[in-house]
Every structure is written in structure tokens, then in C-alpha cells.
PDB file of N, CA and C in Angstrom:
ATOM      1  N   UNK A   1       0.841  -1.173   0.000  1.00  0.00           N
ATOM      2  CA  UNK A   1       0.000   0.000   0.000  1.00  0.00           C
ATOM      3  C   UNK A   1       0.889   1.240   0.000  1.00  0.00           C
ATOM      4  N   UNK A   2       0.361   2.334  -0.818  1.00  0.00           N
ATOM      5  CA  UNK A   2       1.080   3.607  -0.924  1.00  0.00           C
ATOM      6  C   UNK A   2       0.553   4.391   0.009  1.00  0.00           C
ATOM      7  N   UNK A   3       0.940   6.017   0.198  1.00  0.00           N
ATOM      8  CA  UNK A   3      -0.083   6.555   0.728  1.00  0.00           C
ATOM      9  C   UNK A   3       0.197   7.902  -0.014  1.00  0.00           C
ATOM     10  N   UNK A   4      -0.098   9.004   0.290  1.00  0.00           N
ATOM     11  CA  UNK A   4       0.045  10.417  -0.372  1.00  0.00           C
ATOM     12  C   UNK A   4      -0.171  11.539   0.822  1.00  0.00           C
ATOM     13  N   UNK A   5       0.217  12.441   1.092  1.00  0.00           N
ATOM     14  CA  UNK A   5       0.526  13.020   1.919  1.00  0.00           C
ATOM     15  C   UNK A   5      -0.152  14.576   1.480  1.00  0.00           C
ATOM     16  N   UNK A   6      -0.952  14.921   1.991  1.00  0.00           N
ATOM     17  CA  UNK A   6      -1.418  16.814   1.001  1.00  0.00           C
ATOM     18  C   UNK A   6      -1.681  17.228   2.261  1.00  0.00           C
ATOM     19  N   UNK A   7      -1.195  18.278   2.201  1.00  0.00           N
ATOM     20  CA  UNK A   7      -1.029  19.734   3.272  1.00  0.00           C
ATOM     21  C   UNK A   7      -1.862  20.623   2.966  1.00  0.00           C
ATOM     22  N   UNK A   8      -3.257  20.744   3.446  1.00  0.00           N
ATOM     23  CA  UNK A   8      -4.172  21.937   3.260  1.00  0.00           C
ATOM     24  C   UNK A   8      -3.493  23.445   3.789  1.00  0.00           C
ATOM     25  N   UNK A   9      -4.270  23.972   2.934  1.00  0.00           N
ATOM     26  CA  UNK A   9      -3.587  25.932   3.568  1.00  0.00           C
ATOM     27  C   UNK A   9      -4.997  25.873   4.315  1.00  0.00           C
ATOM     28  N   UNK A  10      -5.858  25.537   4.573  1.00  0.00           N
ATOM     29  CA  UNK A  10      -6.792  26.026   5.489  1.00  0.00           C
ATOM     30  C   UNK A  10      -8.090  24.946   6.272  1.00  0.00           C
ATOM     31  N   UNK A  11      -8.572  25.466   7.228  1.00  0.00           N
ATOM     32  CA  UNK A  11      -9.417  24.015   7.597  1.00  0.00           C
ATOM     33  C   UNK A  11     -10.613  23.900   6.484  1.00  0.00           C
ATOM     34  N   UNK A  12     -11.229  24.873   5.952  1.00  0.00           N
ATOM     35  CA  UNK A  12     -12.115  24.827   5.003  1.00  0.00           C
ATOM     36  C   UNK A  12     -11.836  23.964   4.103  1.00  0.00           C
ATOM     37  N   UNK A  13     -10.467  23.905   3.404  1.00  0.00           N
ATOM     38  CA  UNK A  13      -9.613  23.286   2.389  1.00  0.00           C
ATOM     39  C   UNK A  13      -9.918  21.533   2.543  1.00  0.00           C
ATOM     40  N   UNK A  14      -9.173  21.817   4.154  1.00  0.00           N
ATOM     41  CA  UNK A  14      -9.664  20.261   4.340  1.00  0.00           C
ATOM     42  C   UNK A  14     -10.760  19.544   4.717  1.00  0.00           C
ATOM     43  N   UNK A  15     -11.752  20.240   5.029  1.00  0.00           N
ATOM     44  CA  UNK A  15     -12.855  19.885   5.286  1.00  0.00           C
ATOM     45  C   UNK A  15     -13.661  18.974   3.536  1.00  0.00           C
ATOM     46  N   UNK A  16     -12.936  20.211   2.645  1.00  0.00           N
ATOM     47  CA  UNK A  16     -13.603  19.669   1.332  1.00  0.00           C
ATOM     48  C   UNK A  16     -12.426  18.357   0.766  1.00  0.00           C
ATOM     49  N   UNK A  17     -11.354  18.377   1.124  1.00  0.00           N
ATOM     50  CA  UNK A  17     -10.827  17.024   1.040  1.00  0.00           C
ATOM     51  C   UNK A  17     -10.874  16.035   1.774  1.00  0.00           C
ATOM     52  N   UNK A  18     -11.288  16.019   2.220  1.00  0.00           N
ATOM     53  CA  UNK A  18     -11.881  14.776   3.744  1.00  0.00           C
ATOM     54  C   UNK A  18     -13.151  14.717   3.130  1.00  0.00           C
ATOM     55  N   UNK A  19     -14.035  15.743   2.432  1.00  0.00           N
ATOM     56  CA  UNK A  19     -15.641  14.885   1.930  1.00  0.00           C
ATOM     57  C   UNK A  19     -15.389  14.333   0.883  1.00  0.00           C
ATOM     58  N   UNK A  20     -14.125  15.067  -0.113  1.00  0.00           N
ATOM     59  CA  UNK A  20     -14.410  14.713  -1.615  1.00  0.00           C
ATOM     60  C   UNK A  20     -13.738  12.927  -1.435  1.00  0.00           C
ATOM     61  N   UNK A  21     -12.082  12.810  -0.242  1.00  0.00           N
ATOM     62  CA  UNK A  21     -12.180  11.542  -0.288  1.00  0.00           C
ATOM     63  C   UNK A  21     -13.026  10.508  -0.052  1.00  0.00           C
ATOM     64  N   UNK A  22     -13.557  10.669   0.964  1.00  0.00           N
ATOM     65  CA  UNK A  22     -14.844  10.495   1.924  1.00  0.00           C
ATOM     66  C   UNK A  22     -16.119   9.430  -0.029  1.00  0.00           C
ATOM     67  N   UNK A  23     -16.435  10.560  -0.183  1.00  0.00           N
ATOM     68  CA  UNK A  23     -17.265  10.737  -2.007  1.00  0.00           C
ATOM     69  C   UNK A  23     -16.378   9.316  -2.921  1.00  0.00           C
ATOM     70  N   UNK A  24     -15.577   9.339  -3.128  1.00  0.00           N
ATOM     71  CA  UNK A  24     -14.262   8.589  -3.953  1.00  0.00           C
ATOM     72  C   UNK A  24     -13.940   7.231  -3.110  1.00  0.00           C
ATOM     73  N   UNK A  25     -14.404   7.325  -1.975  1.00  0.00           N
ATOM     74  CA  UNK A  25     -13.858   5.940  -1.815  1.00  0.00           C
ATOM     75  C   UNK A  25     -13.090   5.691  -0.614  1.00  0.00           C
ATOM     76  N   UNK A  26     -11.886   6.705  -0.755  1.00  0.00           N
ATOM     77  CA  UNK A  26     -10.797   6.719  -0.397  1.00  0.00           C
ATOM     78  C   UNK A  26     -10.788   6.960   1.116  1.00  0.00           C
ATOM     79  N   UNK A  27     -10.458   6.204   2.032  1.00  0.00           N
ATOM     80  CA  UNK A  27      -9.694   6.339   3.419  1.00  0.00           C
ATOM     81  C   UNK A  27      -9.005   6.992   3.593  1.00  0.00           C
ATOM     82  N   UNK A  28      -8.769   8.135   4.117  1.00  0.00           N
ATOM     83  CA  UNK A  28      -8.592   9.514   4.401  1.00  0.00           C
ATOM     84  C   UNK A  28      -8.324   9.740   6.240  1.00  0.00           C
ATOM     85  N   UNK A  29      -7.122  10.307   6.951  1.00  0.00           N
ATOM     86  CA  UNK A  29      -6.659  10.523   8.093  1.00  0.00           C
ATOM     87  C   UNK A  29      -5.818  11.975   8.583  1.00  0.00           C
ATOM     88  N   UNK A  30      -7.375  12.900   9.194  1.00  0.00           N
ATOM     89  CA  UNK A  30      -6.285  13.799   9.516  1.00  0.00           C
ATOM     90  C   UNK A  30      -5.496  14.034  10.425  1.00  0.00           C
ATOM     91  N   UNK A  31      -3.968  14.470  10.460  1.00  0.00           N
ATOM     92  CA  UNK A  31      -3.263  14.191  11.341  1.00  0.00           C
ATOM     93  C   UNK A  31      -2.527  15.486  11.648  1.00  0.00           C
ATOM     94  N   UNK A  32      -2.332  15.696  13.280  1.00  0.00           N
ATOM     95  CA  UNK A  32      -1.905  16.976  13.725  1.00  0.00           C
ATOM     96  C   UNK A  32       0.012  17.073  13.390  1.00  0.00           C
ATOM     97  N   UNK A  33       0.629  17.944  13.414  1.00  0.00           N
ATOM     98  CA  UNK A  33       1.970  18.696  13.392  1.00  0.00           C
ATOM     99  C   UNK A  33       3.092  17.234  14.241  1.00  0.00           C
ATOM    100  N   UNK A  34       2.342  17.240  15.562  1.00  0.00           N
ATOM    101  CA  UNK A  34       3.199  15.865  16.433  1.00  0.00           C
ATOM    102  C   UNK A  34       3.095  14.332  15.379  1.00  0.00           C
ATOM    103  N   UNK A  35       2.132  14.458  15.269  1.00  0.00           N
ATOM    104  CA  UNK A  35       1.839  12.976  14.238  1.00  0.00           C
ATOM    105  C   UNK A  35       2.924  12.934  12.935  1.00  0.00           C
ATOM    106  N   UNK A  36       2.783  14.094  12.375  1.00  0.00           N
ATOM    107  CA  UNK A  36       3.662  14.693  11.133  1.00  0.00           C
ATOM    108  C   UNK A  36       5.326  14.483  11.638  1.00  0.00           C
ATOM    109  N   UNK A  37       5.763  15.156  12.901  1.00  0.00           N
ATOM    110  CA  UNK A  37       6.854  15.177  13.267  1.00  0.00           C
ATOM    111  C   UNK A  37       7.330  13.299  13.440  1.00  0.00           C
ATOM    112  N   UNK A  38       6.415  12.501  14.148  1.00  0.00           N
ATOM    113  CA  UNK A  38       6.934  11.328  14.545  1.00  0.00           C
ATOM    114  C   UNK A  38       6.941  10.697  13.332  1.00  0.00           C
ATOM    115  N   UNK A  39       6.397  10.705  12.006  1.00  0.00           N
ATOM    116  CA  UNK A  39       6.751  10.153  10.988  1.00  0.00           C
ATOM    117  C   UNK A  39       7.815  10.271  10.248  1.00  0.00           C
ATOM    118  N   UNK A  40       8.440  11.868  10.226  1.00  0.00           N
ATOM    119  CA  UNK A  40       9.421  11.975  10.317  1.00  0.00           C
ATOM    120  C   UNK A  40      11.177  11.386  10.626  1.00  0.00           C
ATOM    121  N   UNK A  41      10.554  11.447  12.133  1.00  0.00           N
ATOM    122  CA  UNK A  41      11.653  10.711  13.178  1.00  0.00           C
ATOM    123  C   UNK A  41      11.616   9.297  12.610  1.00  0.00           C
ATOM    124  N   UNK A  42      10.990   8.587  12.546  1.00  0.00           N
ATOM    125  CA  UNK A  42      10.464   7.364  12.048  1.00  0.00           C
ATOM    126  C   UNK A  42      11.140   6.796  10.902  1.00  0.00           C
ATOM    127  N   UNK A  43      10.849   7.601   9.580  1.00  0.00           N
ATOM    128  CA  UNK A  43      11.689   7.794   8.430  1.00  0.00           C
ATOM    129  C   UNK A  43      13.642   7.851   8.368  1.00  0.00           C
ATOM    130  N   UNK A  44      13.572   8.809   9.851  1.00  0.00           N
ATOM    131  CA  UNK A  44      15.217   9.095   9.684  1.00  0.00           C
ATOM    132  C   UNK A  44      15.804   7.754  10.308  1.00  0.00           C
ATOM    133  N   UNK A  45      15.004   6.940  11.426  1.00  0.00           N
ATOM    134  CA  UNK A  45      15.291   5.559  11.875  1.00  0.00           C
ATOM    135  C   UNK A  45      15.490   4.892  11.032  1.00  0.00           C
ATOM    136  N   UNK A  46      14.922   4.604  10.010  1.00  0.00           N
ATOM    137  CA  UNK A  46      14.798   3.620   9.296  1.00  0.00           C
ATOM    138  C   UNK A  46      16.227   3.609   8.376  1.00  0.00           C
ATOM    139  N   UNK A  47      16.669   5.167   8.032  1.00  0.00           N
ATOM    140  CA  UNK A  47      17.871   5.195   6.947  1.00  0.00           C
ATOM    141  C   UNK A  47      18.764   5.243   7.908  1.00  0.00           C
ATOM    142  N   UNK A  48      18.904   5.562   9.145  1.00  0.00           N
ATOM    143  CA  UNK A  48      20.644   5.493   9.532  1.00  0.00           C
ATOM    144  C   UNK A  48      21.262   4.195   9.680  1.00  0.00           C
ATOM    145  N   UNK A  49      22.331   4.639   9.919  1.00  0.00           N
ATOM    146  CA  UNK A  49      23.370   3.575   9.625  1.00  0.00           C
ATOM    147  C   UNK A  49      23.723   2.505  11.034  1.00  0.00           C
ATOM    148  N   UNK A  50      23.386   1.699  10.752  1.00  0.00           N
ATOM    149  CA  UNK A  50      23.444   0.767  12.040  1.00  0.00           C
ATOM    150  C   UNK A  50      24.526  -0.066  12.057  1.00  0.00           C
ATOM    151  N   UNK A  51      25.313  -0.143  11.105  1.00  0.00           N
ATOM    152  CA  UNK A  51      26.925  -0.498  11.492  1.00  0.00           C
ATOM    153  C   UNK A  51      28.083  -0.308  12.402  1.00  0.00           C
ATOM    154  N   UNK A  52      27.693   1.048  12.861  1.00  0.00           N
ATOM    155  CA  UNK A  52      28.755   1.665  13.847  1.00  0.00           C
ATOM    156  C   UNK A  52      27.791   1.561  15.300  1.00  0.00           C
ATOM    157  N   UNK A  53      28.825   0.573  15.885  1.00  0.00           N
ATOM    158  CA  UNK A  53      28.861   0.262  17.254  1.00  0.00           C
ATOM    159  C   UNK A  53      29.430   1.934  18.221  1.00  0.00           C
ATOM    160  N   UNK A  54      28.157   2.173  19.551  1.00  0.00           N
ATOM    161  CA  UNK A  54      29.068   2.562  20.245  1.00  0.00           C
ATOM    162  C   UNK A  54      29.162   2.015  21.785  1.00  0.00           C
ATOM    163  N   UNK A  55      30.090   2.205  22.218  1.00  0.00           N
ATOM    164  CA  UNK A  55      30.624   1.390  24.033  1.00  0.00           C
ATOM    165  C   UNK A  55      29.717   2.015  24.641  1.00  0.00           C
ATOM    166  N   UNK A  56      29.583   1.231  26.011  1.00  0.00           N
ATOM    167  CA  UNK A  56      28.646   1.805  26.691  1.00  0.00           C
ATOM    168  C   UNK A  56      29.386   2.720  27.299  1.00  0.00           C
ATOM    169  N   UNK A  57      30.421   2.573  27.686  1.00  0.00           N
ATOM    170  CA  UNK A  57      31.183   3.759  28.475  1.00  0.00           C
ATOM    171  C   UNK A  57      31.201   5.138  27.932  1.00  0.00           C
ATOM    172  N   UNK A  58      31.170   5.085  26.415  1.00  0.00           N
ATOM    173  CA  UNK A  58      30.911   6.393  25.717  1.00  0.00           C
ATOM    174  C   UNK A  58      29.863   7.031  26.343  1.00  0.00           C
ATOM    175  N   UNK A  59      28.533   6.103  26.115  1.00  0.00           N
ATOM    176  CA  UNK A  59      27.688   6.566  25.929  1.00  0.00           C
ATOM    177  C   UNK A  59      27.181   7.250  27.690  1.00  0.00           C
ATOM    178  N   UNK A  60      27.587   6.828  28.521  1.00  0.00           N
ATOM    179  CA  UNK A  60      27.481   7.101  30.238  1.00  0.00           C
ATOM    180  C   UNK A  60      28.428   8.481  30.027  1.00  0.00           C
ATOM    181  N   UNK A  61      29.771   8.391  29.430  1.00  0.00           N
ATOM    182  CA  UNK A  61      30.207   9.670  29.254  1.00  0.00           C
ATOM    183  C   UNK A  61      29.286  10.976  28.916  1.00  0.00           C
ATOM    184  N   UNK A  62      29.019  10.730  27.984  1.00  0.00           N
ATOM    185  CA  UNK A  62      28.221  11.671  27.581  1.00  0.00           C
ATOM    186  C   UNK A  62      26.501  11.729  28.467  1.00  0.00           C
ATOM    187  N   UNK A  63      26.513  10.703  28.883  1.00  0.00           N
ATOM    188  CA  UNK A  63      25.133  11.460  29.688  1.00  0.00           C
ATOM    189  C   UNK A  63      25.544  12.154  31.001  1.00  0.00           C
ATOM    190  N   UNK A  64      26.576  11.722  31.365  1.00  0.00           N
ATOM    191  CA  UNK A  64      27.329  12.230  32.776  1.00  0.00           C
ATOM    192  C   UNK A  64      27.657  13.556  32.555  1.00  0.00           C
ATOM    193  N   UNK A  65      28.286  14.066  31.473  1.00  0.00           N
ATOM    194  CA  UNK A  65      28.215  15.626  30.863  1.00  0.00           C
ATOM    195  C   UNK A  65      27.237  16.269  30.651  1.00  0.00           C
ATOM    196  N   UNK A  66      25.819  15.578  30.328  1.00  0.00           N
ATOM    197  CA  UNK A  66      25.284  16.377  30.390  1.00  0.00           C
ATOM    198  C   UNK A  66      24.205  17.077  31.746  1.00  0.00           C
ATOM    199  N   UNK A  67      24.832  16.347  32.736  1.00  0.00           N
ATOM    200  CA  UNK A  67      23.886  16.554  33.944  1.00  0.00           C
ATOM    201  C   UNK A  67      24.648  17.644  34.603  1.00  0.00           C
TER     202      UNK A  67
END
């Protein structure tokens, strides 16, 4: 399954794309700015690079700096 992604400029806008999908068939989900952002984050998970190991000691380093 694909999906398509459209950004209304206004709620009116989407009100008439939520009926016209609504009309067509089509399953249709509106989703707030946080929803938008975690798909995002989501996306960038998926492409990084998971080859590079790091120690745990690094990683205590750096939380210990930041407290």
C-alpha cells in the first residue's frame, strides 16, 4: 500500500478534502503537526546507519556531561 501526503492551507480546504475523499472511496486521516513530526523521526530511523557500534562507556560519558 502507498499513501500520499497533502497539506491543506486552510481548515475549510480540508474539510472539502476529507468529503471529496470520503465521495471517492478513499480512506482519508487527519493528522496533527506531532503525528507529522513522529513520521518523520520514524523515516530518519529507518535510513541510519546501524553499522557503527558505540561502548557503553561512551555513551554514560556523555550522559554524565550532560547533567
Amino acid at each position: 500500500m502507498k499513501a500520499v501526503v497533502i497539506t491543506a492551507h486552510n481548515q475549510s480546504d480540508l474539510g472539502f478534502l476529507a468529503s471529496l475523499f470520503k465521495r471517492l472511496g478513499i480512506s482519508s486521516k487527519v493528522i496533527d503537526i506531532e503525528e507529522i513530526e513522529d513520521l518523520g523521526l520514524s523515516e530518519m530511523m529507518k535510513e541510519v546507519d546501524r553499522t557503527k557500534k558505540v561502548s557503553r562507556e561512551t555513551i554514560m560519558k556523555k550522559l554524565k556531561a550532560k547533567s
